[in-house]
PDB file of N, CA and C in Angstrom:
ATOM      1  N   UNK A   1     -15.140  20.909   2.787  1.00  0.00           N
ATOM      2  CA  UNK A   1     -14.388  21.293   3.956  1.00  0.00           C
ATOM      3  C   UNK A   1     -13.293  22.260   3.529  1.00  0.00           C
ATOM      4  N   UNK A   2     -13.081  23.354   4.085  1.00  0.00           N
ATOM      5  CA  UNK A   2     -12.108  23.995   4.345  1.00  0.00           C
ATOM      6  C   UNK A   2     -11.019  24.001   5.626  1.00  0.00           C
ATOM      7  N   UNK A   3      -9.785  24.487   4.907  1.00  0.00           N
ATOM      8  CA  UNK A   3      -8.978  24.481   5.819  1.00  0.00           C
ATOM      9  C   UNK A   3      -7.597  25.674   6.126  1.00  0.00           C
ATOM     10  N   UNK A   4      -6.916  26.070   6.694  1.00  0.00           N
ATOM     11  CA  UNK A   4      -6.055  26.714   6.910  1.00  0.00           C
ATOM     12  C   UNK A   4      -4.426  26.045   7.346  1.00  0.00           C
ATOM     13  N   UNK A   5      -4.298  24.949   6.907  1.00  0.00           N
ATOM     14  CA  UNK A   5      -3.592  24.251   6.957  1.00  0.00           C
ATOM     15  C   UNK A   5      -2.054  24.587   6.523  1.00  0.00           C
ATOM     16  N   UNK A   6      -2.110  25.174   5.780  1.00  0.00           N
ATOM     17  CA  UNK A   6      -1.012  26.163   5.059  1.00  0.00           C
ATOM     18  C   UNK A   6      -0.289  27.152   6.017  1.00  0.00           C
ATOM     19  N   UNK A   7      -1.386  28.012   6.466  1.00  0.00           N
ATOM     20  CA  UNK A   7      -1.078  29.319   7.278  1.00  0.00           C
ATOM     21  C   UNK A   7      -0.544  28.684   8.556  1.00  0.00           C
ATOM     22  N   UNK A   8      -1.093  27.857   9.139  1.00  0.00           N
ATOM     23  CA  UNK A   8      -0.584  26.924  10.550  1.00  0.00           C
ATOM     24  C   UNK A   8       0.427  26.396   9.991  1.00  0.00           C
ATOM     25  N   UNK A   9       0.605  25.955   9.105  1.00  0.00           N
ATOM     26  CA  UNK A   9       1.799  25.324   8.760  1.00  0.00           C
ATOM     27  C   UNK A   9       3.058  26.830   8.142  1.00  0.00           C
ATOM     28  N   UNK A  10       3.319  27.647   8.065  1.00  0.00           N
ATOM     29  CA  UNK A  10       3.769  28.768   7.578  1.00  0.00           C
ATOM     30  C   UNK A  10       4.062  29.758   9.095  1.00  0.00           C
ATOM     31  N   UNK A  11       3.028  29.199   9.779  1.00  0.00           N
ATOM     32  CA  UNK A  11       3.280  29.840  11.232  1.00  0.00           C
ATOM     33  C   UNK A  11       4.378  29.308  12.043  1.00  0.00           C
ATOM     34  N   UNK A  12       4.245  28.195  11.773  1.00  0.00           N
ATOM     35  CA  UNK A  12       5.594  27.161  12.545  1.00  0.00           C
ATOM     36  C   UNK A  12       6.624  27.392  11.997  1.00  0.00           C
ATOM     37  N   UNK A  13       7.071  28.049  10.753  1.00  0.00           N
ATOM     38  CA  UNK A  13       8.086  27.720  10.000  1.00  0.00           C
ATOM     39  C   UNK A  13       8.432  26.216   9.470  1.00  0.00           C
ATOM     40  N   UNK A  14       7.471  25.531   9.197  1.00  0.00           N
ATOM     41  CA  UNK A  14       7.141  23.905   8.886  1.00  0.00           C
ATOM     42  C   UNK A  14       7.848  24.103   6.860  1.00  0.00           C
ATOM     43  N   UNK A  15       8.405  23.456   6.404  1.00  0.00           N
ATOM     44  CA  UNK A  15       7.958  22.809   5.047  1.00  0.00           C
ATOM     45  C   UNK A  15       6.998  22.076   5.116  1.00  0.00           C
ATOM     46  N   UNK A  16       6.254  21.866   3.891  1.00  0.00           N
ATOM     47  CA  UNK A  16       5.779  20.376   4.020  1.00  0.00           C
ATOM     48  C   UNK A  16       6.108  19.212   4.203  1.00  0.00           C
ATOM     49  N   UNK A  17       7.107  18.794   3.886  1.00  0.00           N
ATOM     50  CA  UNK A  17       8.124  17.550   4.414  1.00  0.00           C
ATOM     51  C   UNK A  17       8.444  17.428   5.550  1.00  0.00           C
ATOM     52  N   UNK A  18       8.260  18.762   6.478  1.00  0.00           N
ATOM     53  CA  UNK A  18       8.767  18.766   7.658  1.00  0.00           C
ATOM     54  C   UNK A  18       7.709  18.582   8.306  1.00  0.00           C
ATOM     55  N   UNK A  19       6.105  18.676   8.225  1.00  0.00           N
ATOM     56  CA  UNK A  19       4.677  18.499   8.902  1.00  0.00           C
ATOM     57  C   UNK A  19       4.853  17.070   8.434  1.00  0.00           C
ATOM     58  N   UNK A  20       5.206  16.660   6.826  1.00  0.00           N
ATOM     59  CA  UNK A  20       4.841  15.307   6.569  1.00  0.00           C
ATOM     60  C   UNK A  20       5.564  14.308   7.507  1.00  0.00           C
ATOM     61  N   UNK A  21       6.954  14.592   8.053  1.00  0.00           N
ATOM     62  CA  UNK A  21       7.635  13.799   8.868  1.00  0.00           C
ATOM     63  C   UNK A  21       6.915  13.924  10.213  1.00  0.00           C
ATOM     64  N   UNK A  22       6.900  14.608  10.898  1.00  0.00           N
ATOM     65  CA  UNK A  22       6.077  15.203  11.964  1.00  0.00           C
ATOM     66  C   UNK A  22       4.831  14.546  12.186  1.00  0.00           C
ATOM     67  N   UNK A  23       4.053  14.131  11.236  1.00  0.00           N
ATOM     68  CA  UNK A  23       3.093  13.169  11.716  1.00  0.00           C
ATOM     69  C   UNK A  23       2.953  12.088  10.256  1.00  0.00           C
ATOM     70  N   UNK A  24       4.161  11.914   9.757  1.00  0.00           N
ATOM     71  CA  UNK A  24       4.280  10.107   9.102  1.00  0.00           C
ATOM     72  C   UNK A  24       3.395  10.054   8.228  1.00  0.00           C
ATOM     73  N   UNK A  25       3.668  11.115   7.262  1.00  0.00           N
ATOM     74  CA  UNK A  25       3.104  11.374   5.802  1.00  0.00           C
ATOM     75  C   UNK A  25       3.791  11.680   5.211  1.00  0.00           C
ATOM     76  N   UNK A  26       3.272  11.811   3.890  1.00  0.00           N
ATOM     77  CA  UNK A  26       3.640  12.263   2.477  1.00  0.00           C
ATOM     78  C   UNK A  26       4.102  13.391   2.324  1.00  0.00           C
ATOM     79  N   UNK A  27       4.871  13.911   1.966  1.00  0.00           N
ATOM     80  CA  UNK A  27       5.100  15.354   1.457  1.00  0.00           C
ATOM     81  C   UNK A  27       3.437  15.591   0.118  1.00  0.00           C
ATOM     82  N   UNK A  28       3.344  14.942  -0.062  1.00  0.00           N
ATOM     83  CA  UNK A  28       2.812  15.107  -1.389  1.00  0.00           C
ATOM     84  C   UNK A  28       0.406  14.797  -0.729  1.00  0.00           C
ATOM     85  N   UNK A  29       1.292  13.941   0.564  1.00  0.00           N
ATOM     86  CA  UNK A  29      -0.214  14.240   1.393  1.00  0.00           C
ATOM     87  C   UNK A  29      -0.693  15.486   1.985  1.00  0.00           C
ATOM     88  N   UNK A  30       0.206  15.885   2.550  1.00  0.00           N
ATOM     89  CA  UNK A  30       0.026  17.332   3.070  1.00  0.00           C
ATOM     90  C   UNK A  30      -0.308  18.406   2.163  1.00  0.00           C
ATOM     91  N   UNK A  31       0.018  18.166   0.883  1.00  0.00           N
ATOM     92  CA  UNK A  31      -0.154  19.407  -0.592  1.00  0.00           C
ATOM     93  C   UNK A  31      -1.370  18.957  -0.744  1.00  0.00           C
ATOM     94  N   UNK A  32      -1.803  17.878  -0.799  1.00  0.00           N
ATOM     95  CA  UNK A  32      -2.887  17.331  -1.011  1.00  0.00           C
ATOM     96  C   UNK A  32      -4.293  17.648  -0.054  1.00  0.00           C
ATOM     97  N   UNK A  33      -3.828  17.720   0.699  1.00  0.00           N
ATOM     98  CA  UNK A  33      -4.748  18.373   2.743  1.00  0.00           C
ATOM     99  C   UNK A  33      -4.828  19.863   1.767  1.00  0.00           C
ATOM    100  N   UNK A  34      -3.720  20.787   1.693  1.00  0.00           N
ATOM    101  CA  UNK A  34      -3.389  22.108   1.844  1.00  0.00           C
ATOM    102  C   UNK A  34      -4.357  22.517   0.447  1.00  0.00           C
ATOM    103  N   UNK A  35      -4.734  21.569  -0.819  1.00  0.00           N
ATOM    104  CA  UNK A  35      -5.211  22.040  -2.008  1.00  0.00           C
ATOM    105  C   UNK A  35      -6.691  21.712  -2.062  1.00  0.00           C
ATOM    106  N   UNK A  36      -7.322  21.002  -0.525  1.00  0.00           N
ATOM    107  CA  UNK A  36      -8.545  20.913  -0.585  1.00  0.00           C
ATOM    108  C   UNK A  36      -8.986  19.584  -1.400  1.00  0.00           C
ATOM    109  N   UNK A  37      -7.910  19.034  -1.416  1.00  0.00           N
ATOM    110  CA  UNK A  37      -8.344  17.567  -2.465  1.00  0.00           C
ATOM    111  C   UNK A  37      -8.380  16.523  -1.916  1.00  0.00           C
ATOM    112  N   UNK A  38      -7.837  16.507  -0.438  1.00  0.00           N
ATOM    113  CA  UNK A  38      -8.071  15.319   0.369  1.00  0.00           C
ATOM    114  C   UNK A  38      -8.587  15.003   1.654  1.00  0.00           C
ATOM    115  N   UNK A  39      -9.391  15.210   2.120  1.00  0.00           N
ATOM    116  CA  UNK A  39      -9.966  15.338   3.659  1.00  0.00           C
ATOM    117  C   UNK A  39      -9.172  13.988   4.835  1.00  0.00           C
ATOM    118  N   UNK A  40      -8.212  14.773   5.597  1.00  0.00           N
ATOM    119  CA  UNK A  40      -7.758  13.940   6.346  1.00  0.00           C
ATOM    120  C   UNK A  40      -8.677  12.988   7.298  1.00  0.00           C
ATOM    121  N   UNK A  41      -8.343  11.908   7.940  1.00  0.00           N
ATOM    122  CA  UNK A  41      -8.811  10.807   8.625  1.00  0.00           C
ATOM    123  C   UNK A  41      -8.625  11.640   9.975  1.00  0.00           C
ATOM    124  N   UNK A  42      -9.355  11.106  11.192  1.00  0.00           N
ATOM    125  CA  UNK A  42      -9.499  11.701  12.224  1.00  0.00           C
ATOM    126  C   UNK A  42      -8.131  11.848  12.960  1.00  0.00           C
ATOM    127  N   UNK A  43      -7.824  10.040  12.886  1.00  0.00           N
ATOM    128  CA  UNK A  43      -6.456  10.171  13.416  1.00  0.00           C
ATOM    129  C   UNK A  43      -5.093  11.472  12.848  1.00  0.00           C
ATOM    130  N   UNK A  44      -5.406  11.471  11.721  1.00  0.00           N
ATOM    131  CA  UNK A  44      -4.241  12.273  11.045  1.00  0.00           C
ATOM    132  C   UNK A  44      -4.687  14.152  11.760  1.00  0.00           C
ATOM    133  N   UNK A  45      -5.809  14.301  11.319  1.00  0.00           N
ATOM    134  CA  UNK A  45      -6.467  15.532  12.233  1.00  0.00           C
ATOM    135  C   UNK A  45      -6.115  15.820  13.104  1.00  0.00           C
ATOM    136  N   UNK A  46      -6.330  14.588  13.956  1.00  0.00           N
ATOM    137  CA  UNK A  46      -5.868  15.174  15.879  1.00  0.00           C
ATOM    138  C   UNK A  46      -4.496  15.145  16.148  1.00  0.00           C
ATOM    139  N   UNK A  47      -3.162  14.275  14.787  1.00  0.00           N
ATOM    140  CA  UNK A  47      -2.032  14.757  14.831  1.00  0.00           C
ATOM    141  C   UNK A  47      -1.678  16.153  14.466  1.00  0.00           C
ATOM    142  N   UNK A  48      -2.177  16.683  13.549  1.00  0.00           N
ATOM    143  CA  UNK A  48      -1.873  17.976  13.121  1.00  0.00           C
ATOM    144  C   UNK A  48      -2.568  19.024  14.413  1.00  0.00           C
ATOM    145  N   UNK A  49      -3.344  18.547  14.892  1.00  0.00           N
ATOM    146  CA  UNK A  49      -3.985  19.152  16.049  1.00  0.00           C
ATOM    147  C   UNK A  49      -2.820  19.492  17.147  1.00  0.00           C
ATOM    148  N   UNK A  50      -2.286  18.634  17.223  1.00  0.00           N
ATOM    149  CA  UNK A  50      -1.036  18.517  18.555  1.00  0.00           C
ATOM    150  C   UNK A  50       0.434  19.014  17.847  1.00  0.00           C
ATOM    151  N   UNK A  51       0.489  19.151  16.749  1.00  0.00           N
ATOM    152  CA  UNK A  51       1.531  19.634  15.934  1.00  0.00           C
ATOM    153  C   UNK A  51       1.192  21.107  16.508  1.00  0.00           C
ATOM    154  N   UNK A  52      -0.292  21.603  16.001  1.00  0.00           N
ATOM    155  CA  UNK A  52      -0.323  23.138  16.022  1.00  0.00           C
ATOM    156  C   UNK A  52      -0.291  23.268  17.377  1.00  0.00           C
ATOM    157  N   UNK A  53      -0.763  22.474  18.115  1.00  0.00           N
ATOM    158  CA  UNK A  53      -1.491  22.689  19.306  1.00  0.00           C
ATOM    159  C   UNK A  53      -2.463  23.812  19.585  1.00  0.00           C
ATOM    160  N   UNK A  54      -3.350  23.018  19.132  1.00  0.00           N
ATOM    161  CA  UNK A  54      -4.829  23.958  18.896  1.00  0.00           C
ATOM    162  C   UNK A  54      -6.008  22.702  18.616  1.00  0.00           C
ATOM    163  N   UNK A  55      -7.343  23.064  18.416  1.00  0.00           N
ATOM    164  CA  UNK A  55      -8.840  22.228  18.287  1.00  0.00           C
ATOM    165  C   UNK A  55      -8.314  22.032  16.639  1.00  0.00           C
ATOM    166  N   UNK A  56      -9.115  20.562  16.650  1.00  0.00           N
ATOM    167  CA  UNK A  56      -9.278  20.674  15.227  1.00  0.00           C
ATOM    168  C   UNK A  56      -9.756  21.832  14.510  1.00  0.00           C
ATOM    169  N   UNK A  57     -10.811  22.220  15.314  1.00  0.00           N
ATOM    170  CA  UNK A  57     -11.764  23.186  14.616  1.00  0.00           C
ATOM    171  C   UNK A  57     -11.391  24.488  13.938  1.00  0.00           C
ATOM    172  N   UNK A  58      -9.967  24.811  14.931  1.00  0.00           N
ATOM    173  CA  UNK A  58      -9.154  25.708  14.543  1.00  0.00           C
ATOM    174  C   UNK A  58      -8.402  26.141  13.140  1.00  0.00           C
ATOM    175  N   UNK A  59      -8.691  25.100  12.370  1.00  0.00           N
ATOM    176  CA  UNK A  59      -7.877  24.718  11.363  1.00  0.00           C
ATOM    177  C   UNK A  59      -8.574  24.239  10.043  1.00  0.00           C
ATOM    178  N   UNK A  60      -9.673  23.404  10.311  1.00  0.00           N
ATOM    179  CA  UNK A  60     -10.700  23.010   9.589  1.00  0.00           C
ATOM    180  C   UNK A  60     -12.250  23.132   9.444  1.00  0.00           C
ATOM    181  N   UNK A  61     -12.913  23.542   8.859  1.00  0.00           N
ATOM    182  CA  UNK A  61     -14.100  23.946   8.895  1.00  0.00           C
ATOM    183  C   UNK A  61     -14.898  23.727   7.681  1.00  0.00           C
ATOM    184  N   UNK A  62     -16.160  22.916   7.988  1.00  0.00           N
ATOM    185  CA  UNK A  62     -17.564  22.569   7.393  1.00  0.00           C
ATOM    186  C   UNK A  62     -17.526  23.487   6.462  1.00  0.00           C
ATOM    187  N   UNK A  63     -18.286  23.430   5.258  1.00  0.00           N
ATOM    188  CA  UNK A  63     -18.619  24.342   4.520  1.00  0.00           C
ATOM    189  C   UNK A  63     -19.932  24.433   3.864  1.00  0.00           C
ATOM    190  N   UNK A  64     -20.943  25.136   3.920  1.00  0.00           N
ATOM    191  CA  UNK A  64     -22.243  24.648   3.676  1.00  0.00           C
ATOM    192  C   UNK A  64     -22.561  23.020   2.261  1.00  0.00           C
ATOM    193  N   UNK A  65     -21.845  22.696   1.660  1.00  0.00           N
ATOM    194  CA  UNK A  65     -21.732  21.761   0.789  1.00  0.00           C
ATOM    195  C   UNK A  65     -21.121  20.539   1.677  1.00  0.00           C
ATOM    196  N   UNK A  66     -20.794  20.699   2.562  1.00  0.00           N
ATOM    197  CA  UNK A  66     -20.112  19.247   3.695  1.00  0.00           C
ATOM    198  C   UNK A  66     -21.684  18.612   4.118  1.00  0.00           C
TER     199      UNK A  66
END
């Protein structure tokens, strides 16, 4: 899975600490989302979803190896 998680997050003017508070994570979860090393849970998804306010899909995407 890929993601753009960074750039949405860079668009808001977000830190990571500041997305991690924002939906009741880690600073160190969100680096973790952003480096491709952790595939968020649905619930956490459809928070960052309403953070950006946008589709999941917007943000995350299949990659022929998913």
């Amino acid at each position: 899975m890929e993601n753009t998680l960074k750039l949405e997050r860079v668009i808001l003017n977000l830190t990571q600490d500041e997305l991690a508070q924002k939906i009741g994570v880690s600073r160190q979860t969100i680096n973790s989302i952003e480096a491709n090393r952790y595939v968020p849970s649905t619930v956490l998804a459809l928070k960052l979803s309403e953070v950006f306010d946008k589709p999941v899909n917007d943000f995350f995407k299949l990659t022929k190896d998913d």
